[in-house]
Protein backbone atom coordinates (compact mmCIF):
# COMPACT_ATOMS: atom_id res chain seq x y z
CA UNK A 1 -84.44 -7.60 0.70
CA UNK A 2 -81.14 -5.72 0.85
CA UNK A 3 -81.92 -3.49 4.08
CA UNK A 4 -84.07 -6.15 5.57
CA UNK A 5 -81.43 -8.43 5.76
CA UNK A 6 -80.10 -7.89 9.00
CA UNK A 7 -79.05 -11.29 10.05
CA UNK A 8 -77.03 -11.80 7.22
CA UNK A 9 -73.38 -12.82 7.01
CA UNK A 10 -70.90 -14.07 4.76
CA UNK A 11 -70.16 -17.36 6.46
CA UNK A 12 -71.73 -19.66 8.22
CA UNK A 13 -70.62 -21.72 11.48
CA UNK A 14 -70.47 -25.28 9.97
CA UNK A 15 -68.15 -28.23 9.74
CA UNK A 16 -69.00 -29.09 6.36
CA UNK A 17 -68.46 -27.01 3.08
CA UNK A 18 -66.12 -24.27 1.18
CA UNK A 19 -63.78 -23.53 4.04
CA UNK A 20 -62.77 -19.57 4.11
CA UNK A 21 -59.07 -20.51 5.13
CA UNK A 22 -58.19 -18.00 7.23
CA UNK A 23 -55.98 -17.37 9.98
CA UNK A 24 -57.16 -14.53 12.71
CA UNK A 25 -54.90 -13.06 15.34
CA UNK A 26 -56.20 -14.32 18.84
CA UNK A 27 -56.10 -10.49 20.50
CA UNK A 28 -56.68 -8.26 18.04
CA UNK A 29 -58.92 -10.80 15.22
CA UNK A 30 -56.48 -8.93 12.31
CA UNK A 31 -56.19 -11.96 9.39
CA UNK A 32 -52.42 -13.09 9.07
CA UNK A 33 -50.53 -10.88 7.04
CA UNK A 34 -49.95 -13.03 4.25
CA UNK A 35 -53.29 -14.15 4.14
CA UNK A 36 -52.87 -14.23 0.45
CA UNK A 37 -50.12 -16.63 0.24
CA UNK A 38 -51.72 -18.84 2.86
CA UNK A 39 -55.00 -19.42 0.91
CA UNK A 40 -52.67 -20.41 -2.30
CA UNK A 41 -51.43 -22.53 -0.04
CA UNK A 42 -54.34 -24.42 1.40
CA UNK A 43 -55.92 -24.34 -1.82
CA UNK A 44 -53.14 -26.81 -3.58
CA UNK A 45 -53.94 -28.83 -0.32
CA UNK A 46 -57.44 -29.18 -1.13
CA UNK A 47 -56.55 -29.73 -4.78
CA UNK A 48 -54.21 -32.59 -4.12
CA UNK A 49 -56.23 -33.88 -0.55
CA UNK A 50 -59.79 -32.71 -0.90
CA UNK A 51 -61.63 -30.55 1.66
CA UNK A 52 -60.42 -32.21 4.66
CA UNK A 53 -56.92 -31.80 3.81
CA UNK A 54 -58.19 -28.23 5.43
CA UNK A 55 -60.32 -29.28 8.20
CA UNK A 56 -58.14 -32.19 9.43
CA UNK A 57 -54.62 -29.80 9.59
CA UNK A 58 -53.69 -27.83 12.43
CA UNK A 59 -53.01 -24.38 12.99
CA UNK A 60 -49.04 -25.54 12.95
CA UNK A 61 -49.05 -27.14 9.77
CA UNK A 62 -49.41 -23.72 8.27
CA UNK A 63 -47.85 -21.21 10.91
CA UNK A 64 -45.30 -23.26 12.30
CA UNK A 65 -44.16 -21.12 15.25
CA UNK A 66 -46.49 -18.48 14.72
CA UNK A 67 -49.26 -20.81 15.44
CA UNK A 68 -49.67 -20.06 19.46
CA UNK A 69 -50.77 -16.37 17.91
CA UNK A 70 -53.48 -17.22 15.76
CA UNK A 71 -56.96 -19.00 15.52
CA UNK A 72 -57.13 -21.46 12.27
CA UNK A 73 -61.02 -20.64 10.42
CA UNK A 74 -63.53 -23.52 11.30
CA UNK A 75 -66.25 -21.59 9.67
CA UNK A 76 -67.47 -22.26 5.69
CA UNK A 77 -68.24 -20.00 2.95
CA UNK A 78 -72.33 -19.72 2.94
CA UNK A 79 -73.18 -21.62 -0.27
CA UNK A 80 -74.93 -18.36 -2.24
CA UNK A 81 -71.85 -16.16 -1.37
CA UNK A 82 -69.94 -18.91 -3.41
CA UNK A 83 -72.59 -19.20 -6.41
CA UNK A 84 -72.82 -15.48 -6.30
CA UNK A 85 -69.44 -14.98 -7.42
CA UNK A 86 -69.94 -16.87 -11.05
CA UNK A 87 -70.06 -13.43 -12.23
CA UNK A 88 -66.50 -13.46 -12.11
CA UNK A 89 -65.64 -17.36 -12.31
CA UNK A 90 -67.71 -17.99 -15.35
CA UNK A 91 -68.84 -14.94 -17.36
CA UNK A 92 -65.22 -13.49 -16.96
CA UNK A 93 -63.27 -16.18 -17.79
CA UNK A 94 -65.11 -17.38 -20.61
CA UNK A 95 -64.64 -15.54 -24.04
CA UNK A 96 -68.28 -16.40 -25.61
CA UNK A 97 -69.78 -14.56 -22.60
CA UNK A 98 -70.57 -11.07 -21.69
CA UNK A 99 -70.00 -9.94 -17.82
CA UNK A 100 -73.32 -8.07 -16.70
CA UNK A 101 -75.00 -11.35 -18.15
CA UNK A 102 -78.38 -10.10 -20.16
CA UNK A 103 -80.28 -11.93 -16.91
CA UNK A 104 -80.75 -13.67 -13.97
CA UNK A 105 -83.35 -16.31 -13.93
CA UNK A 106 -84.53 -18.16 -11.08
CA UNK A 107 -87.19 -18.85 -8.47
CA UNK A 108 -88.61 -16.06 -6.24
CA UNK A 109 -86.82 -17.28 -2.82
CA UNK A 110 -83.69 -16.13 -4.59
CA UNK A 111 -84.25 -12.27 -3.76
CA UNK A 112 -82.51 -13.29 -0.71
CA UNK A 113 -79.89 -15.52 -1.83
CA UNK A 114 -78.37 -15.61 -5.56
CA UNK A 115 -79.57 -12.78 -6.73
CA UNK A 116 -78.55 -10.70 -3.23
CA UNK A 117 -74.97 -12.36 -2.83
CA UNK A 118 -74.30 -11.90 -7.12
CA UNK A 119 -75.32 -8.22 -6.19
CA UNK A 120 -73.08 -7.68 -3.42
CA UNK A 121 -69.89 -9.34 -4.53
CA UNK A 122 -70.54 -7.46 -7.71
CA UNK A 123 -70.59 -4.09 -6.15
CA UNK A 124 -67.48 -4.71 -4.20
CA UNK A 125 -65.48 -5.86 -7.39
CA UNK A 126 -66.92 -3.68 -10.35
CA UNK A 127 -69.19 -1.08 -8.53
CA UNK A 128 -71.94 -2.24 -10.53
CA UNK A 129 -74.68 -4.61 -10.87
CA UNK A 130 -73.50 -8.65 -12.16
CA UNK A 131 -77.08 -8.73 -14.66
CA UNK A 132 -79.37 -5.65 -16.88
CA UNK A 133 -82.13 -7.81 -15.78
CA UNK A 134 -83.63 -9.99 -12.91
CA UNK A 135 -86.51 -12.65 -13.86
CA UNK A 136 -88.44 -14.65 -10.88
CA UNK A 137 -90.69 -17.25 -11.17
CA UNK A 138 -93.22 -19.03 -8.93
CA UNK A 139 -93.12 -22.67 -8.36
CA UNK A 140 -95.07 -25.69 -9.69
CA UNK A 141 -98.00 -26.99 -7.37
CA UNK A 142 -100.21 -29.57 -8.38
CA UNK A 143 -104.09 -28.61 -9.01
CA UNK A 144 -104.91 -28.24 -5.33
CA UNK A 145 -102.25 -26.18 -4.55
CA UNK A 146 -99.90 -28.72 -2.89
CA UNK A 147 -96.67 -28.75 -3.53
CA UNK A 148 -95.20 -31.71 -5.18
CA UNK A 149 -93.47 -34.39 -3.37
CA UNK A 150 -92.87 -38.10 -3.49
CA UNK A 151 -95.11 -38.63 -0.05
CA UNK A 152 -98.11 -37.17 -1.99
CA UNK A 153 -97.53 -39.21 -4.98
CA UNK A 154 -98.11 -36.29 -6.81
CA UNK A 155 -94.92 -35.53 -8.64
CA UNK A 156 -95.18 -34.58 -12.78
CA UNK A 157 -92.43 -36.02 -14.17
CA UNK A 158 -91.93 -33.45 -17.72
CA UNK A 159 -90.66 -36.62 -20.05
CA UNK A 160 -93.73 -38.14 -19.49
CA UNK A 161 -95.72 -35.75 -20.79
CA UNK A 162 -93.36 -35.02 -23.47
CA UNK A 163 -94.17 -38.62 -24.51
CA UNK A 164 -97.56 -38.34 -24.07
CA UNK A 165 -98.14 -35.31 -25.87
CA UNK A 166 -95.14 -33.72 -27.11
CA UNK A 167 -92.33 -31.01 -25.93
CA UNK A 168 -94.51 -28.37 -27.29
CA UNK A 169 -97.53 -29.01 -25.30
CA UNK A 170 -95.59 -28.45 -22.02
CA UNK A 171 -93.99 -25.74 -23.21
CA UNK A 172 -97.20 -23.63 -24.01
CA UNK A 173 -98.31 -24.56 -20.67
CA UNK A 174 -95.27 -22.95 -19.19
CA UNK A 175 -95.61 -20.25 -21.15
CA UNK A 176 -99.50 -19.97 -20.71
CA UNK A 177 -98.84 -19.45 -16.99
CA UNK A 178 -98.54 -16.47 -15.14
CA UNK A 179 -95.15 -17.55 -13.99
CA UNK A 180 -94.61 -14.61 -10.98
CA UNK A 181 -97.22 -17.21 -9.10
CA UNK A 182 -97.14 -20.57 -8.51
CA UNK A 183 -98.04 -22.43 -11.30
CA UNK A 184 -100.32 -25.55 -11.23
CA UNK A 185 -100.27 -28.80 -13.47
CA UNK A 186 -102.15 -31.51 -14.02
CA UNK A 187 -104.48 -33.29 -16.24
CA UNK A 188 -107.17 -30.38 -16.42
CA UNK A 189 -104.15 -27.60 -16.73
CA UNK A 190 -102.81 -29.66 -19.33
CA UNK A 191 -106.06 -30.43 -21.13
CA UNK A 192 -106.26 -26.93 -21.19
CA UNK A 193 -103.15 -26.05 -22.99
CA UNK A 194 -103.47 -28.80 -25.26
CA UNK A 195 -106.55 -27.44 -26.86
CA UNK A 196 -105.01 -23.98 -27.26
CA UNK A 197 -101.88 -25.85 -29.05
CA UNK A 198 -104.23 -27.85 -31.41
CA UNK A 199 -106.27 -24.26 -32.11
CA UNK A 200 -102.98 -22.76 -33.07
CA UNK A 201 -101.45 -25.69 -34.67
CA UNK A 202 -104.89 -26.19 -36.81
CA UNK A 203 -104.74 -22.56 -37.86
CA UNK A 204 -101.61 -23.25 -39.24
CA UNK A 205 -102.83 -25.92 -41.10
CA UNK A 206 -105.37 -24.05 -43.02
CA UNK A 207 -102.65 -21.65 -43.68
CA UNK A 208 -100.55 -23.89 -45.07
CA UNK A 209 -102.64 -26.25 -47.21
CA UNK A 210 -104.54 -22.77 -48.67
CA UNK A 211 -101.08 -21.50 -50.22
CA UNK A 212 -99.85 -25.12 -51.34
CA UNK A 213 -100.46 -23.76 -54.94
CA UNK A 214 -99.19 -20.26 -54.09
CA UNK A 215 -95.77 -19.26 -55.43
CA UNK A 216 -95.20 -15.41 -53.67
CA UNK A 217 -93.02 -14.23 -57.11
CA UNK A 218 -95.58 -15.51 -59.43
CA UNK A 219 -98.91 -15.35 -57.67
CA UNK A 220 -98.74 -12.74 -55.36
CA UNK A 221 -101.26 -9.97 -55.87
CA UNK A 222 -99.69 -6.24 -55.29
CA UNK A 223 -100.79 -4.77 -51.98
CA UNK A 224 -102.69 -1.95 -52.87
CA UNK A 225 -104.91 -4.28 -55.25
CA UNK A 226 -105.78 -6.92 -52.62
CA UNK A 227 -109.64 -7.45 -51.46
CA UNK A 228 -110.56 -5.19 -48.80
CA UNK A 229 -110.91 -7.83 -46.22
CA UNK A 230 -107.41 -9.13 -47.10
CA UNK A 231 -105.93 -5.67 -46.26
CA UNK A 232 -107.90 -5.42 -42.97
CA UNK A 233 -106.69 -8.60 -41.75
CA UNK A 234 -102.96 -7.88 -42.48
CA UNK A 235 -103.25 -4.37 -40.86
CA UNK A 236 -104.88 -6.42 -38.12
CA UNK A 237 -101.97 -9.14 -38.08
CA UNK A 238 -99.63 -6.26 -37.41
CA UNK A 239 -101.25 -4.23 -34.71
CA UNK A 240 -101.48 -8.36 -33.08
CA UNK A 241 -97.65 -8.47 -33.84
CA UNK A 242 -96.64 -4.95 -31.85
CA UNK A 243 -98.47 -6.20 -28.99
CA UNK A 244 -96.97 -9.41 -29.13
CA UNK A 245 -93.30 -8.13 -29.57
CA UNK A 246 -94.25 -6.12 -26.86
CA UNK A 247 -95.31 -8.79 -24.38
CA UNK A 248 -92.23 -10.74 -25.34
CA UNK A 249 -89.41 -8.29 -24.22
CA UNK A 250 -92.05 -7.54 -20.95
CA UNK A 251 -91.11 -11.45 -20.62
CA UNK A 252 -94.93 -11.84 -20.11
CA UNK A 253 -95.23 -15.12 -21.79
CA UNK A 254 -98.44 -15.45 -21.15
CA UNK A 255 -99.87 -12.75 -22.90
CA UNK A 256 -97.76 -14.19 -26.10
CA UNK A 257 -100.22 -17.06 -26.13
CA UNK A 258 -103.17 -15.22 -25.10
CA UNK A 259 -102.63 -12.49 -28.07
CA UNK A 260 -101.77 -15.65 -30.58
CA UNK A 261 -104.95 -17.94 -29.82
CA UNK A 262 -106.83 -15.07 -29.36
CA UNK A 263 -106.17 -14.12 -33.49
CA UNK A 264 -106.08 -17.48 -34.10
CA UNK A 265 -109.81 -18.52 -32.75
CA UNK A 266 -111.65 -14.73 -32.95
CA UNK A 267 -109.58 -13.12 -35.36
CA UNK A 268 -109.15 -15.50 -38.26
CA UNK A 269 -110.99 -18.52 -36.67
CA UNK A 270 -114.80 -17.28 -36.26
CA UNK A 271 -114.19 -14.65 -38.82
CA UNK A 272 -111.61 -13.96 -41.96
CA UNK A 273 -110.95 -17.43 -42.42
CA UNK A 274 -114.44 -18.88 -42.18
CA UNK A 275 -115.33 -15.88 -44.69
CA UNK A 276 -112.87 -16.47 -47.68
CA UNK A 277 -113.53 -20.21 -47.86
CA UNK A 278 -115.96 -19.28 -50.50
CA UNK A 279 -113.33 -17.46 -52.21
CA UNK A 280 -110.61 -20.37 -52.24
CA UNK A 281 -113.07 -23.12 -53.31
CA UNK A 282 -115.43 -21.41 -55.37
CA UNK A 283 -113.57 -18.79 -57.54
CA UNK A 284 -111.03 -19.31 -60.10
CA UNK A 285 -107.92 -20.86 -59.28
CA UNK A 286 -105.72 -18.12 -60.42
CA UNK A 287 -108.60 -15.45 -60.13
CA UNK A 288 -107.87 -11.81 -58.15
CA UNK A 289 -110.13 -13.30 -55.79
CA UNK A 290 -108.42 -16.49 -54.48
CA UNK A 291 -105.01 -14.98 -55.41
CA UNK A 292 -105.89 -12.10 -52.61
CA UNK A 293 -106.94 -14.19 -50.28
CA UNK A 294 -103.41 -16.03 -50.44
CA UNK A 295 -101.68 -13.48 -50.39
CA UNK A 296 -102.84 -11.92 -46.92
CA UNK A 297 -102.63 -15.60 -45.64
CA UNK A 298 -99.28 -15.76 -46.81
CA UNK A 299 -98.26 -13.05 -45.15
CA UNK A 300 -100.07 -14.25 -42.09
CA UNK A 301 -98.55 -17.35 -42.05
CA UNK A 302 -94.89 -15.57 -42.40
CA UNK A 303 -95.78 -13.52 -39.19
CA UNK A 304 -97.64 -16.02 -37.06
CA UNK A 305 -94.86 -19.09 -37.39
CA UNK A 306 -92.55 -16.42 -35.93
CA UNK A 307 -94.57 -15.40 -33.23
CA UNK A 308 -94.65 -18.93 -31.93
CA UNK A 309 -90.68 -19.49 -32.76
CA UNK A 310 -89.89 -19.15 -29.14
CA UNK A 311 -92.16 -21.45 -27.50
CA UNK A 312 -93.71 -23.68 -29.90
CA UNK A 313 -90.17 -24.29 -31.29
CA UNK A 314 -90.91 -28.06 -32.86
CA UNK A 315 -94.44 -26.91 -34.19
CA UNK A 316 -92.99 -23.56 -35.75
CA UNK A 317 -89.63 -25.66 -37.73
CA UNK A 318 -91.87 -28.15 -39.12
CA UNK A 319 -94.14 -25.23 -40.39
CA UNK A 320 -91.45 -22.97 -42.02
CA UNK A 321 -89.91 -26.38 -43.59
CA UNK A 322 -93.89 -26.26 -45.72
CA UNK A 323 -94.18 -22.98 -46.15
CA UNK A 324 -90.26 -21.91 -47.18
CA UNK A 325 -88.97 -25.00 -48.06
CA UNK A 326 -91.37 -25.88 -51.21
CA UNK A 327 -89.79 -27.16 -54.66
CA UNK A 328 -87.15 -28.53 -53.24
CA UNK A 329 -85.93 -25.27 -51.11
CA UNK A 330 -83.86 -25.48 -48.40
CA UNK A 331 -86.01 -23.99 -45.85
CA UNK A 332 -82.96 -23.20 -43.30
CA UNK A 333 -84.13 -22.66 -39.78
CA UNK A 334 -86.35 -20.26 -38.21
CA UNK A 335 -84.75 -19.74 -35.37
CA UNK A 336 -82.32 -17.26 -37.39
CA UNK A 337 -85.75 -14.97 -38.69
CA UNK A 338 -86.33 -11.82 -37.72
CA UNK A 339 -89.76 -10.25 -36.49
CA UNK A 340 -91.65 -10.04 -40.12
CA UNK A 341 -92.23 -6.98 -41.75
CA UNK A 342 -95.81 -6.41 -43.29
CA UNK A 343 -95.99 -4.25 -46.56
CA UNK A 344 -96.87 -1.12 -46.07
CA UNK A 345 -100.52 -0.32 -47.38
CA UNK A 346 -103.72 2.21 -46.59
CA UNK A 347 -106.90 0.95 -46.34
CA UNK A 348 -109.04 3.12 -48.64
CA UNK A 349 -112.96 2.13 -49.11
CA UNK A 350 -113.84 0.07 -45.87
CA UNK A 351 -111.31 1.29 -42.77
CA UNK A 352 -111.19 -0.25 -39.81
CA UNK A 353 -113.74 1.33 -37.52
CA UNK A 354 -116.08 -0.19 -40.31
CA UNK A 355 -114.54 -3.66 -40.29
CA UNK A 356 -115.11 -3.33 -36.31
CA UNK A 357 -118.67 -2.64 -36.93
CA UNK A 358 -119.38 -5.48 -39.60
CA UNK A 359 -117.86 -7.59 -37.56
CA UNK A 360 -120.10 -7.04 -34.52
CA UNK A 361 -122.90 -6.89 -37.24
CA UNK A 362 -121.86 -10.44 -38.20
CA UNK A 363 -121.63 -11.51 -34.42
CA UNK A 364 -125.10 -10.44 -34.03
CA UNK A 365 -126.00 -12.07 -37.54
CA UNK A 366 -124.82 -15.35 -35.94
CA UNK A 367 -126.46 -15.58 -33.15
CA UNK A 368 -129.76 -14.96 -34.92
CA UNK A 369 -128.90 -17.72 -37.36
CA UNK A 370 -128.38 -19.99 -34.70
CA UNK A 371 -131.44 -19.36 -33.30
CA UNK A 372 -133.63 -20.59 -36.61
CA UNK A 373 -131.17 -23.35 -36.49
CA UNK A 374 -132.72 -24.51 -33.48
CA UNK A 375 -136.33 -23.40 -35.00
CA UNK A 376 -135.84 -25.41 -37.67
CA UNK A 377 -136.05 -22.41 -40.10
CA UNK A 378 -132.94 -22.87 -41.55
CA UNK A 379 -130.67 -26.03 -41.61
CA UNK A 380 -127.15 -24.00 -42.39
CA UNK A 381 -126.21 -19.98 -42.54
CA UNK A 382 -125.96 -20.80 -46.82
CA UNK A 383 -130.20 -21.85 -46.06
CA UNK A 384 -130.62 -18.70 -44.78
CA UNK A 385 -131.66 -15.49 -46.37
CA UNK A 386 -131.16 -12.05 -44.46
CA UNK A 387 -132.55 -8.63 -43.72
CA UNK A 388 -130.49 -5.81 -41.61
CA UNK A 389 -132.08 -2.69 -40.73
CA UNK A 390 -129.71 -0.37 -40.14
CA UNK A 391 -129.41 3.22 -38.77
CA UNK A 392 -126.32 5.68 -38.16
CA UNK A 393 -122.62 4.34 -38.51
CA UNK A 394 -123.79 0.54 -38.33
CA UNK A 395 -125.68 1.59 -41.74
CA UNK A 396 -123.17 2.95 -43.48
CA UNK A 397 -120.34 0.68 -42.75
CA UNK A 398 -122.89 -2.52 -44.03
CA UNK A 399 -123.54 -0.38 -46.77
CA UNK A 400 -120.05 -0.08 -48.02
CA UNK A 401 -119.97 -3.84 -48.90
CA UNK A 402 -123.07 -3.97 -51.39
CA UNK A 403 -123.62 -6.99 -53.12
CA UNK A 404 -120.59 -8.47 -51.25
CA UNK A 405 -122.43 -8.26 -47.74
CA UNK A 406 -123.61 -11.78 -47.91
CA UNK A 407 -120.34 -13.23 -48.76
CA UNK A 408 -119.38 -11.54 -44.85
CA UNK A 409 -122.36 -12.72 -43.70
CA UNK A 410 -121.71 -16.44 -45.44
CA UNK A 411 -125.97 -16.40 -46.50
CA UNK A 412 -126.93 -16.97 -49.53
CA UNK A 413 -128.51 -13.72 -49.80
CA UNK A 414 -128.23 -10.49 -47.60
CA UNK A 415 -130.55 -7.09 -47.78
CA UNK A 416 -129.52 -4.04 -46.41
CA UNK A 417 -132.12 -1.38 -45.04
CA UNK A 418 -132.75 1.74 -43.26
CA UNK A 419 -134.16 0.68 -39.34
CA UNK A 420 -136.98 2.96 -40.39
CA UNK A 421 -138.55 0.16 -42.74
CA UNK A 422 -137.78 -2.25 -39.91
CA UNK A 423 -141.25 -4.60 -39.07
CA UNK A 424 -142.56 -2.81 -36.04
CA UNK A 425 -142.50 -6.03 -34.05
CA UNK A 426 -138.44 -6.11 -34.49
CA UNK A 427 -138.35 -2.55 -33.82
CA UNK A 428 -140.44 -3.11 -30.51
CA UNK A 429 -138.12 -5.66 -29.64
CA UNK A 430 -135.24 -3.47 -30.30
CA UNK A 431 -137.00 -0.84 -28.10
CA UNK A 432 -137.19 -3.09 -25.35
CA UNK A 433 -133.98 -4.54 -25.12
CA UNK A 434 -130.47 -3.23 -24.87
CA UNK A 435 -128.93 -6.46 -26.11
CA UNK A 436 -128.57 -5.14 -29.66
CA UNK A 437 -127.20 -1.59 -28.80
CA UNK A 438 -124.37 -0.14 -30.01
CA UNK A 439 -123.05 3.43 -30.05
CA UNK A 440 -122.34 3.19 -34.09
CA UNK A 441 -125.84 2.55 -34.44
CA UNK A 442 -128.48 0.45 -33.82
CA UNK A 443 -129.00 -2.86 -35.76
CA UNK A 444 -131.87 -5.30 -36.03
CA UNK A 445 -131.76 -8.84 -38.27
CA UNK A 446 -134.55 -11.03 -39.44
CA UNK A 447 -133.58 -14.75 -40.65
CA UNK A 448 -135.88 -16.29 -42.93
CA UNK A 449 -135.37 -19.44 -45.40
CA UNK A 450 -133.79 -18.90 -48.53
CA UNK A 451 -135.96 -18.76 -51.73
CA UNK A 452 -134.90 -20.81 -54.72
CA UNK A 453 -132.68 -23.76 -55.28
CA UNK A 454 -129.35 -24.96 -54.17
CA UNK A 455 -126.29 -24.82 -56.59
CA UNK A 456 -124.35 -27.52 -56.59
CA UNK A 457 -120.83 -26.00 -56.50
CA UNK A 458 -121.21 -23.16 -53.98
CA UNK A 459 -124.10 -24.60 -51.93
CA UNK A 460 -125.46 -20.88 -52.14
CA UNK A 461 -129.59 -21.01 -52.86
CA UNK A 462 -130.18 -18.62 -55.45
CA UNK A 463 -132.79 -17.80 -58.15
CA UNK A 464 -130.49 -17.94 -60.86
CA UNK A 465 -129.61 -21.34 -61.28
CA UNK A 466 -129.74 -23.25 -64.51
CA UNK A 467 -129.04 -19.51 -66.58
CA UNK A 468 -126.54 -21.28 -68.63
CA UNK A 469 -127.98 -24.28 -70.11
CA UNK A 470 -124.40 -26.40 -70.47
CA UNK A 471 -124.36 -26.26 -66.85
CA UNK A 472 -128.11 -26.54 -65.24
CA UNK A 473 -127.39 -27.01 -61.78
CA UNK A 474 -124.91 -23.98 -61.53
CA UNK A 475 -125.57 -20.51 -60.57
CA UNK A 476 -124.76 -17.53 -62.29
CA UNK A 477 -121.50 -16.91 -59.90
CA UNK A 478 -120.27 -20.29 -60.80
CA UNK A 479 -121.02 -20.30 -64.30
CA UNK A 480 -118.63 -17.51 -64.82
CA UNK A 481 -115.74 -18.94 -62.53
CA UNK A 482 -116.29 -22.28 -64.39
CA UNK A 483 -116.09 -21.07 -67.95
CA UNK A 484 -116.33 -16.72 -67.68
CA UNK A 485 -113.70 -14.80 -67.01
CA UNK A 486 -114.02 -15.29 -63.01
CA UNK A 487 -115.78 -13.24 -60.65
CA UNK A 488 -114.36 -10.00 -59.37
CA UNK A 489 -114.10 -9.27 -55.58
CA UNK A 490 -113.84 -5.76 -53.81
CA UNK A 491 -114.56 -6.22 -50.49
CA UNK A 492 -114.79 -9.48 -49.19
């Protein structure tokens, strides 16, 4: 834009707007020598009579006798050379700012105005730049690409959707959008962005109401101690958090909210939170089981309300006011928090390449359970019991959860084995089909319908129900959460 711009000027030949007040020698077009003194002059004119105390006087009423040598300035200042000084009008004269401003922010025609003329007059006066930074942005069109305009009838007004759904809504719609294009809204854009917000706002939710019992200096469980899935969904929290810090001083907004729903639907959505329900309903109240489980969400909740902060600013206060501002606690405001900073840890028994493999085990599991679902095998994953044969990697990651694989795999019951002893008709099928295949080693599953009866607690079918004769429609498990000494988790 700067050495395209040949048919540029300063001024422009107008009869309206901020006069340049000079006075240029008819012959040789040299300003007036006290060009300086004259502008002070016609400036307390304009203060006291407006513009046209400029445009209505004569050459005389400034020069006097001088005034047969010299041509009085019709022509105006061009409106982005005069906003393009406010590098020096407003960030130098107020104290509370800084002059190069952190950025310029404005729409993408401005490459040739604002952000050209701010350049230039900024170079002449400090031999520098007037901002570290330059942000453009698209502009709003409505869902067929039009733009907006009252003769359409297809103008958004913001409030109204503010009262319709909230200032947070529109806000993650904004920031949703790939703002360097034009940006569409309207009622299937919106829709849109309003499920995302109640995904997010839902997760917190869960995270909230599953610590409401949870005091950090009393109930936390040390790091090192916590279940294995606990610690692989905190080391995945912060490898979601670099990325998102990341995106953030990128300014790409967009992949903010794409990172944050993404953890919140796939992440802990379809898979850690769905998992430990069994954990915070079933096991003891102040067992090392639930205990672990609230302290990774705790943690996740610390990190995810920040994450939103900046554009789900309502949503984010209300949540910090729950989760710091319990017992009375003034909460303060979020707005003054820092990035959080996860305790540091080492996954030891399951590591991450396996938690990447039992979860694609467990995607696989799914879909199979589904499946019997709609062959009226089963009626619900706890109806269903489970056989994996396994081979490779895939084996030996499944293998590292023992008897905690069904608790992954929310069945009531879950057998490992070696694809070897696989029935050849699933190993056939495996043969012929490259849906299952995976370079950590090749997996097939068999759903059948659990054998034995229901307990009433857990909803898990076992065989062992009724072992304890004070309690005859509890399992084992729930037996010794009820009146034992609590279960004891190690991986999930």
């Amino acid at each position: 834009m700067m050495t395209g711009r040949p048919d540029w000027c300063i001024s422009r030949q107008r009869t309206w707007g901020v006069p340049i007040t000079f006075f240029m020698h008819k012959e040789t077009g040299e300003l007036h020598p006290n060009t300086l003194e004259l502008m002070e002059v016609a400036a307390k004119n304009i203060d006291a009579g407006g513009v046209e105390a400029w445009f209505d006087a004569s050459c005389e009423d400034y020069l006097g006798s001088e005034a047969a040598y010299y041509d009085k300035s019709t022509d105006t200042l061009d409106v982005w050379f005069d906003s393009g000084t406010t590098h020096f009008t407003v960030l130098e004269q107020r104290d509370e700012l800084t002059n190069p401003a952190d950025m310029y922010l404005e729409g993408s025609d401005q490459h040739r105005g604002w952000f050209q003329t701010s350049l230039l007059t900024s170079e002449a006066m400090y031999e520098r730049p007037p901002f570290k930074q330059v942000l453009t942005h698209g502009f709003v069109v409505d869902e067929n690409g039009r733009k907006m305009s009252k003769s359409l009838g297809n103008i958004i007004t913001p409030q109204d959707e503010i009262n319709k759904t909230g200032a947070d809504m529109l806000r993650l719609w904004i920031a949703s959008s790939d703002y360097r294009y034009e940006m569409s809204a309207g009622k299937t854009v919106f829709k849109g962005a309003i499920d995302m917000y109640r995904r997010i706002r839902n997760t917190l939710r869960f995270l909230l109401a599953n610590t409401d019992d949870f005091n950090p200096a009393t109930n936390s469980v040390d790091i090192n101690e916590l279940v294995s899935l606990d610690k692989f969904i905190i080391e995945r929290a912060q490898t979601v958090q670099a990325q998102i810090i990341s995106a953030y001083d990128a300014m790409d907004f967009h992949q903010v909210t794409q990172h944050v729903t993404a953890f919140c639907s796939q992440d802990l959505g379809s898979f850690y939170l769905d998992i430990i329900k069994d954990r915070q309903y079933t096991t003891q109240t102040d067992g090392q089981p639930r205990r672990s489980a609230q302290t990774a969400i705790y943690h996740i909740a610390h990190a995810l309300i920040r994450w939103i902060t900046p554009i789900l600013s309502f949503t984010a206060q209300e949540a910090w006011e729950v989760l710091e501002g319990k017992n009375g606690n003034d909460a303060g405001y979020v707005f003054t928090e820092e990035w959080y900073t996860f305790p540091e840890f080492e996954l030891s028994a399951i590591s991450t390449d396996d938690w990447q493999r039992i979860m694609l085990a467990k995607d696989m599991v799914n879909k199979h359970i589904e499946t019997a679902r709609g062959e009226k095998i089963i009626n619900a994953n706890l109806s269903a019991d489970v056989d994996l044969y396994a081979d490779g990697a895939m084996y030996d990651s499944l293998a590292k959860l023992g008897e905690e694989l069904r608790f992954v795999l929310i069945t009531s019951s879950a057998t490992l084995k070696p694809m070897s002893d696989a029935p050849a008709d699933k190993a056939n099928a495996k043969a012929d089909s490259n849906e299952n295949e995976d370079t950590s080693g090749d997996l097939v599953v068999n759903v059948s319908a659990a054998k034995g009866t229901k307990c009433v607690r857990c909803w898990h079918i076992r065989d062992d129900i009724g072992t304890d004769a004070a309690h005859p429609e509890l399992c084992a498990r729930c037996v010794t959460n009820v009146i034992g000494d609590g279960e004891v988790r190690h991986y999930a």
